[in-house]
N, C-alpha and C. Protein backbone atom coordinates (compact mmCIF):
# COMPACT_ATOMS: atom_id res chain seq x y z
N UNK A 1 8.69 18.36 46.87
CA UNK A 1 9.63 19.45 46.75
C UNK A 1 10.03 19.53 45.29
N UNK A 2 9.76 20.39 44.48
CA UNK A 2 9.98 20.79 43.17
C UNK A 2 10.73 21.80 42.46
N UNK A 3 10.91 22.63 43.63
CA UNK A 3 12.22 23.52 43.47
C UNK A 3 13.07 23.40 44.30
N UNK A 4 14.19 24.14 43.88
CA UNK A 4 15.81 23.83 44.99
C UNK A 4 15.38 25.12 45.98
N UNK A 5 15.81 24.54 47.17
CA UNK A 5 15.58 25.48 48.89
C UNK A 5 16.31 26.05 48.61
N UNK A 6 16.28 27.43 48.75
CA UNK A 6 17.09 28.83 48.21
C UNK A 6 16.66 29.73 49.61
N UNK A 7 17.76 29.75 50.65
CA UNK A 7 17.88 31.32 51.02
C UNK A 7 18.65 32.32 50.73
N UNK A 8 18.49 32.56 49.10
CA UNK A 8 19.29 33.44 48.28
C UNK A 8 20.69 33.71 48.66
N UNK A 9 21.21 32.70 49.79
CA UNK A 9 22.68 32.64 49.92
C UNK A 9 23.55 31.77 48.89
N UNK A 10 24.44 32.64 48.10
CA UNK A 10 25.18 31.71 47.55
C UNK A 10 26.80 32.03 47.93
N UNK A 11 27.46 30.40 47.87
CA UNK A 11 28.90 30.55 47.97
C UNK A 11 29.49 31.00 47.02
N UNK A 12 28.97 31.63 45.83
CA UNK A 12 29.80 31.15 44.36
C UNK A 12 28.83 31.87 43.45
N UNK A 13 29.50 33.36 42.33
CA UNK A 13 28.50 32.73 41.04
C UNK A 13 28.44 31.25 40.48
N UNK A 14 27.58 31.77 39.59
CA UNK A 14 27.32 30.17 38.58
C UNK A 14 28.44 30.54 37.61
N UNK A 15 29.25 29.20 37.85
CA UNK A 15 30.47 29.27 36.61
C UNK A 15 29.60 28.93 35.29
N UNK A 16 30.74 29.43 34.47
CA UNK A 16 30.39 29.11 33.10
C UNK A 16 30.36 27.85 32.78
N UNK A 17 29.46 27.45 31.83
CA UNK A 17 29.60 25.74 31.73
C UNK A 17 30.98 24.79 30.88
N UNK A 18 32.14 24.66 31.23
CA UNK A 18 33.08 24.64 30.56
C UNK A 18 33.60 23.65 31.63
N UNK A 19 34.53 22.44 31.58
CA UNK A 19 35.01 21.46 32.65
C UNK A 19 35.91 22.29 33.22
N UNK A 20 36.61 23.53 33.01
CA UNK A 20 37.81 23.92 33.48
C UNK A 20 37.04 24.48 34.75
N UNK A 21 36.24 25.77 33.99
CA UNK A 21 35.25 26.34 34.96
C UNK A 21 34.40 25.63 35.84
N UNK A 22 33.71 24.42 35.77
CA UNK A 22 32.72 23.45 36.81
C UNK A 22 34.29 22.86 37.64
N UNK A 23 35.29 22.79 37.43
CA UNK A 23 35.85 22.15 37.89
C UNK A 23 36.74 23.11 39.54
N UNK A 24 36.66 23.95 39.46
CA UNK A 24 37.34 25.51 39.89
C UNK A 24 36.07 25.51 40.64
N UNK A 25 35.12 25.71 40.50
CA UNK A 25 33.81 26.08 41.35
C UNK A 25 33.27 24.96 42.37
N UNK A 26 33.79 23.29 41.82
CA UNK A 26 33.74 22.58 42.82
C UNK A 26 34.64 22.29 43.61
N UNK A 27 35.75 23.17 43.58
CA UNK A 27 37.00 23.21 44.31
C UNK A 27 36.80 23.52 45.73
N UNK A 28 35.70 24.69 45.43
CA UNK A 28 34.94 25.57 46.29
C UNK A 28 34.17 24.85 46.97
N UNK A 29 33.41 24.48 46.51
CA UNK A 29 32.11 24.15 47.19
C UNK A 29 31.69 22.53 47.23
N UNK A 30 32.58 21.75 46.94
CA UNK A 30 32.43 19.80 46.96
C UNK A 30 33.64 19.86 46.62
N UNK A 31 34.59 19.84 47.14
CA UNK A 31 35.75 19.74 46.96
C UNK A 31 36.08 18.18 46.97
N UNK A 32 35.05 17.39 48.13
CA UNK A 32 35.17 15.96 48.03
C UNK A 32 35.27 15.13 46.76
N UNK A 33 34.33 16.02 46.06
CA UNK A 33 33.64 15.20 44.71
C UNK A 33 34.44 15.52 43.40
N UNK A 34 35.92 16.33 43.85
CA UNK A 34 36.77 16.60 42.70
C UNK A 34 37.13 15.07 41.73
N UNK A 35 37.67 14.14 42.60
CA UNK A 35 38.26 12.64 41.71
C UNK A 35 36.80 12.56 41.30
N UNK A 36 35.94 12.12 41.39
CA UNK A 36 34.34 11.39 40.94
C UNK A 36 34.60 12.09 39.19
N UNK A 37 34.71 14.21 39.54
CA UNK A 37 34.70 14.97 38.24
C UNK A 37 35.29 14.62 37.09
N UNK A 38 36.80 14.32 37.91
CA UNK A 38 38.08 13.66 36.60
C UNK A 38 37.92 12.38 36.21
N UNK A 39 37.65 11.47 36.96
CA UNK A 39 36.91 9.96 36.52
C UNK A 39 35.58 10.12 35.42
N UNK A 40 34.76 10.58 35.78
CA UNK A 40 34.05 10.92 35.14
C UNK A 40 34.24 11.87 33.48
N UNK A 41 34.65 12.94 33.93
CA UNK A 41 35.77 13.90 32.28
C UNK A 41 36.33 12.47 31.79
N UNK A 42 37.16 11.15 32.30
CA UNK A 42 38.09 10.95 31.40
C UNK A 42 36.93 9.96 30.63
N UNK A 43 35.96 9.16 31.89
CA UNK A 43 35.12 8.21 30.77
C UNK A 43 34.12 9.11 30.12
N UNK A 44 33.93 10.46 29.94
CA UNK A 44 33.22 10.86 29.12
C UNK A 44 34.41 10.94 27.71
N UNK A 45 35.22 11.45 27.81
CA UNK A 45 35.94 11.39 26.79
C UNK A 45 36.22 10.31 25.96
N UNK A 46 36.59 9.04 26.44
CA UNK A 46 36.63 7.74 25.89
C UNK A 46 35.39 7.70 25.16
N UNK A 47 34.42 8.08 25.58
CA UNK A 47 33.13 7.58 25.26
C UNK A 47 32.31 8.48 24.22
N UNK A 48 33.25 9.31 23.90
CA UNK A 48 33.34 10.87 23.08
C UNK A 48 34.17 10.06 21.63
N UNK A 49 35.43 9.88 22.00
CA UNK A 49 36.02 9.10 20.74
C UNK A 49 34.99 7.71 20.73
N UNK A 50 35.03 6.69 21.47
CA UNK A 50 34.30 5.30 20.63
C UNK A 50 33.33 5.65 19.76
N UNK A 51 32.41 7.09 20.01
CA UNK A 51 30.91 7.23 19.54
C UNK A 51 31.37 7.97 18.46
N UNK A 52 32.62 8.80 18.43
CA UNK A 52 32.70 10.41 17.41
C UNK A 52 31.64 10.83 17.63
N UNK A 53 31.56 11.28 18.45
CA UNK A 53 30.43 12.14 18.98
C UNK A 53 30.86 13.66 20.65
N UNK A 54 30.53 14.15 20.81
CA UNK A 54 30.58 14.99 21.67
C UNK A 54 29.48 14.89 22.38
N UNK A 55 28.43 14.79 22.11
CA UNK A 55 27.36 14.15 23.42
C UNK A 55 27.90 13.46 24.45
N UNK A 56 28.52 12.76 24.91
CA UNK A 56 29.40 12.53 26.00
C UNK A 56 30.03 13.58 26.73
N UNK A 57 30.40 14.29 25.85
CA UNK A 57 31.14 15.26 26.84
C UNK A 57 30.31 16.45 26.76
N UNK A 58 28.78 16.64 26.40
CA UNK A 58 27.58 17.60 26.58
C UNK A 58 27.16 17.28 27.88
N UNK A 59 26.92 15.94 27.70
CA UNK A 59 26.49 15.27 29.25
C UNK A 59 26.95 15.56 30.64
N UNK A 60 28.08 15.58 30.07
CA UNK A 60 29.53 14.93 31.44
C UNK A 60 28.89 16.88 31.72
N UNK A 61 28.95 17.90 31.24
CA UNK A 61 29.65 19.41 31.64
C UNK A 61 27.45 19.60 32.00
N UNK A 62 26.54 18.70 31.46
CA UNK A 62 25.39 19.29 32.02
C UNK A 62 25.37 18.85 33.38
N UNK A 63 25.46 17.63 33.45
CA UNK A 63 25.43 17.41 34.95
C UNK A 63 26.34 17.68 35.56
N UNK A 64 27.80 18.13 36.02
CA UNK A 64 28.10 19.03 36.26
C UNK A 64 27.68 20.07 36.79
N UNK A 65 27.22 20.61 35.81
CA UNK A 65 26.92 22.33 35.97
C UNK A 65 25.55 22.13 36.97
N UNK A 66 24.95 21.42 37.04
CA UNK A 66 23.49 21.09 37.48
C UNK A 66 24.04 20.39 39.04
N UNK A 67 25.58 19.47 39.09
CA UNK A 67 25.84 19.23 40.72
C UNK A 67 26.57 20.81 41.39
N UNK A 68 27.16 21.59 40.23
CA UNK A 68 27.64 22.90 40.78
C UNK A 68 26.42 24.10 41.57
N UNK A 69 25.33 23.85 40.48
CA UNK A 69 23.64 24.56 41.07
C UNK A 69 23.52 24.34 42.38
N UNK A 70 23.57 23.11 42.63
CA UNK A 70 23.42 22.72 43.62
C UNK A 70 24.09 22.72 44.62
N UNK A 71 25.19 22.73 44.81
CA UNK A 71 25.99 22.91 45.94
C UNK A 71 26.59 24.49 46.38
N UNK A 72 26.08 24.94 44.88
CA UNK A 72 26.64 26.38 45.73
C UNK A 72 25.71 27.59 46.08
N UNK A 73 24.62 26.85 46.45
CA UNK A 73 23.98 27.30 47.35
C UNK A 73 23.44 26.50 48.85
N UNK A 74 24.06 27.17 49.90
CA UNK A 74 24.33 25.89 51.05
C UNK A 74 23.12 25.65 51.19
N UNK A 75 21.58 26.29 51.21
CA UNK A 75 20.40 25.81 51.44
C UNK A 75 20.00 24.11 50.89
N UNK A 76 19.71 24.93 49.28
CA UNK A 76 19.36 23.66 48.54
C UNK A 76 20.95 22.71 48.53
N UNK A 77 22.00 22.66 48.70
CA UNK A 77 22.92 21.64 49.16
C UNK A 77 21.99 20.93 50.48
N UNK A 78 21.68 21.70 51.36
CA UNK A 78 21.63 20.65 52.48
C UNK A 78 20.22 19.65 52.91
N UNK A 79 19.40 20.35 51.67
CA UNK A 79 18.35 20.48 51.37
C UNK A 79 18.07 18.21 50.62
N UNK A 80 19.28 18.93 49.77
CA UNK A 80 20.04 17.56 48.55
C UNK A 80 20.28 16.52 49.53
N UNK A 81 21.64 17.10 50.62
CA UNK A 81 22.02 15.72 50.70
C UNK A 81 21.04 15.43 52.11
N UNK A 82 20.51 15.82 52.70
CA UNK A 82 19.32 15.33 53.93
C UNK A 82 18.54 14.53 53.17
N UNK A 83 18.13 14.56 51.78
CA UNK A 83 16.92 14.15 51.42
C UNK A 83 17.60 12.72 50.83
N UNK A 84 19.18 12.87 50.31
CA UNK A 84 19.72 11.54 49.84
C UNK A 84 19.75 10.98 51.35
N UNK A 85 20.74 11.19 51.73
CA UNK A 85 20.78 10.47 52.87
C UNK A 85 19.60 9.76 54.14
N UNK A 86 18.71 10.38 53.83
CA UNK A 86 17.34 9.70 54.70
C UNK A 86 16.39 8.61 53.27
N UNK A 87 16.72 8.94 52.04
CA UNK A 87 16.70 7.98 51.43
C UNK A 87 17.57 6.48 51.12
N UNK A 88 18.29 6.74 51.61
CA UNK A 88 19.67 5.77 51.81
C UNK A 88 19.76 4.77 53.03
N UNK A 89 18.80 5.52 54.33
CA UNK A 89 18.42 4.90 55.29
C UNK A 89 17.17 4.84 55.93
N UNK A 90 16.36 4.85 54.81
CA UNK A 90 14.75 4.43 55.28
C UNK A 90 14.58 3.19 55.71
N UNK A 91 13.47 3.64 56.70
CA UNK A 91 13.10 2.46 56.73
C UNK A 91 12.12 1.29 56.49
N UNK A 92 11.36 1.93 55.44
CA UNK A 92 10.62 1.09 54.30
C UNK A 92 10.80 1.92 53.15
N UNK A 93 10.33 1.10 51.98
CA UNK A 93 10.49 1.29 50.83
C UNK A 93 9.65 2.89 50.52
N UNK A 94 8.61 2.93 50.63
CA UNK A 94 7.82 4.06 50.64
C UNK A 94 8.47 5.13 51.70
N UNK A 95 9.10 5.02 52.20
CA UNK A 95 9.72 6.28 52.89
C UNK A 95 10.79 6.22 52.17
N UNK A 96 11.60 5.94 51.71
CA UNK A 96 13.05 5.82 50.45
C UNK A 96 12.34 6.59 48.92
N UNK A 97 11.22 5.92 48.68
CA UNK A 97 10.59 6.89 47.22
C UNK A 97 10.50 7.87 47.68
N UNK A 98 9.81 8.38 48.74
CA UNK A 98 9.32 9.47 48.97
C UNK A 98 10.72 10.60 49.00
N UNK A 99 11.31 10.26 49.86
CA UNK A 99 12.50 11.11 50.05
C UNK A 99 13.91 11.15 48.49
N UNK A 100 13.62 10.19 48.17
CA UNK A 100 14.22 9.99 46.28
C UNK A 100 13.65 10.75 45.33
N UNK A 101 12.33 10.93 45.87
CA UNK A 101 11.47 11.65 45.15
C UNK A 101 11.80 13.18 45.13
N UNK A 102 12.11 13.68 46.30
CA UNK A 102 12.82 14.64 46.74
C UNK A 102 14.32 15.28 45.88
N UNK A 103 15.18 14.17 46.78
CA UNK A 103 16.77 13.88 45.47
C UNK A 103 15.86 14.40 43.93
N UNK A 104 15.75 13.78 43.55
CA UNK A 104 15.42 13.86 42.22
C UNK A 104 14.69 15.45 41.54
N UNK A 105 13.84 15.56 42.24
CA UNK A 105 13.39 17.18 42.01
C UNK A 105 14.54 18.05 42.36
N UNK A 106 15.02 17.88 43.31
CA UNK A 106 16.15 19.05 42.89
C UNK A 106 17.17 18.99 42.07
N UNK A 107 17.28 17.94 41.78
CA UNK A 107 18.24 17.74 40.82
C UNK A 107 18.17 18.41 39.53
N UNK A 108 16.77 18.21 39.12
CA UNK A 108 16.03 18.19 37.99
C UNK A 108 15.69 19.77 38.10
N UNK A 109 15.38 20.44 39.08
CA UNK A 109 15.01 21.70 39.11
C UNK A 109 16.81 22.80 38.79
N UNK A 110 17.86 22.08 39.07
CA UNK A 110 18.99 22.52 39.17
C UNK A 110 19.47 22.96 37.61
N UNK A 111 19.39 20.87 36.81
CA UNK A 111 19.46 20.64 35.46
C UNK A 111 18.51 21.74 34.66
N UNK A 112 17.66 21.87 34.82
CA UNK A 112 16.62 23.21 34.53
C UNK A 112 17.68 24.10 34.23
N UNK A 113 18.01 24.70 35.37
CA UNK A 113 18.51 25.92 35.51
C UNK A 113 19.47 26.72 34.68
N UNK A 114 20.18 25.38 34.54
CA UNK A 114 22.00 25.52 33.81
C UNK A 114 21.72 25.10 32.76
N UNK A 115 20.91 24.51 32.40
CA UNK A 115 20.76 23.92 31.06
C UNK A 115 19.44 24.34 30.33
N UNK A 116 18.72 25.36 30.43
CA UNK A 116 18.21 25.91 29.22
C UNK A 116 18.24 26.41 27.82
């Protein structure tokens, strides 16, 4: 699987890539995964000053924008987490790659998307 499962239903435009904006759009649509966002914003920031750098916080708003791709469209969402979750409980190793293998392309097809 190499692209994200799209039945051109979406919950959501694509927010702008900005933490305020990814943050508002997963309100919507992973609302679970709001604390993970702010944990994440604050150690990107720390990690923004130790370096003087902003690549940390390029990072923190690509992936982001690339878990927002993804969830706000319920297809490829359910598409995501079936394929984590049967990777999480395989039951050999080669059925866990295979289905990781999965995870991972959409991820990557998402990161694509938002981040050109």
């Amino acid at each position: 699987m190499s692209q994200p499962v799209s039945d051109g239903a979406e919950l959501i435009p694509r927010p702008e890539k900005s933490p305020t904006a990814l943050k508002a759009a997963l309100a919507v649509v992973a609302s679970d995964r709001l604390p993970e966002t702010v944990a994440g914003q604050t150690r990107a920031m720390a990690a923004a000053i130790e370096a003087g750098s902003i690549d940390p916080l390029r990072s923190f708003v690509a992936h982001w924008a690339a878990v927002v791709e993804i969830e706000r469209v319920p297809a490829t969402a359910r598409a995501y987490h079936r394929a984590n979750h049967l990777a999480n409980h395989a039951a050999t190793v080669e059925e866990c790659r295979r289905h990781a293998t999965d995870v991972a392309a959409i991820y990557r097809s998402a990161f694509a998307a938002v981040n050109e």
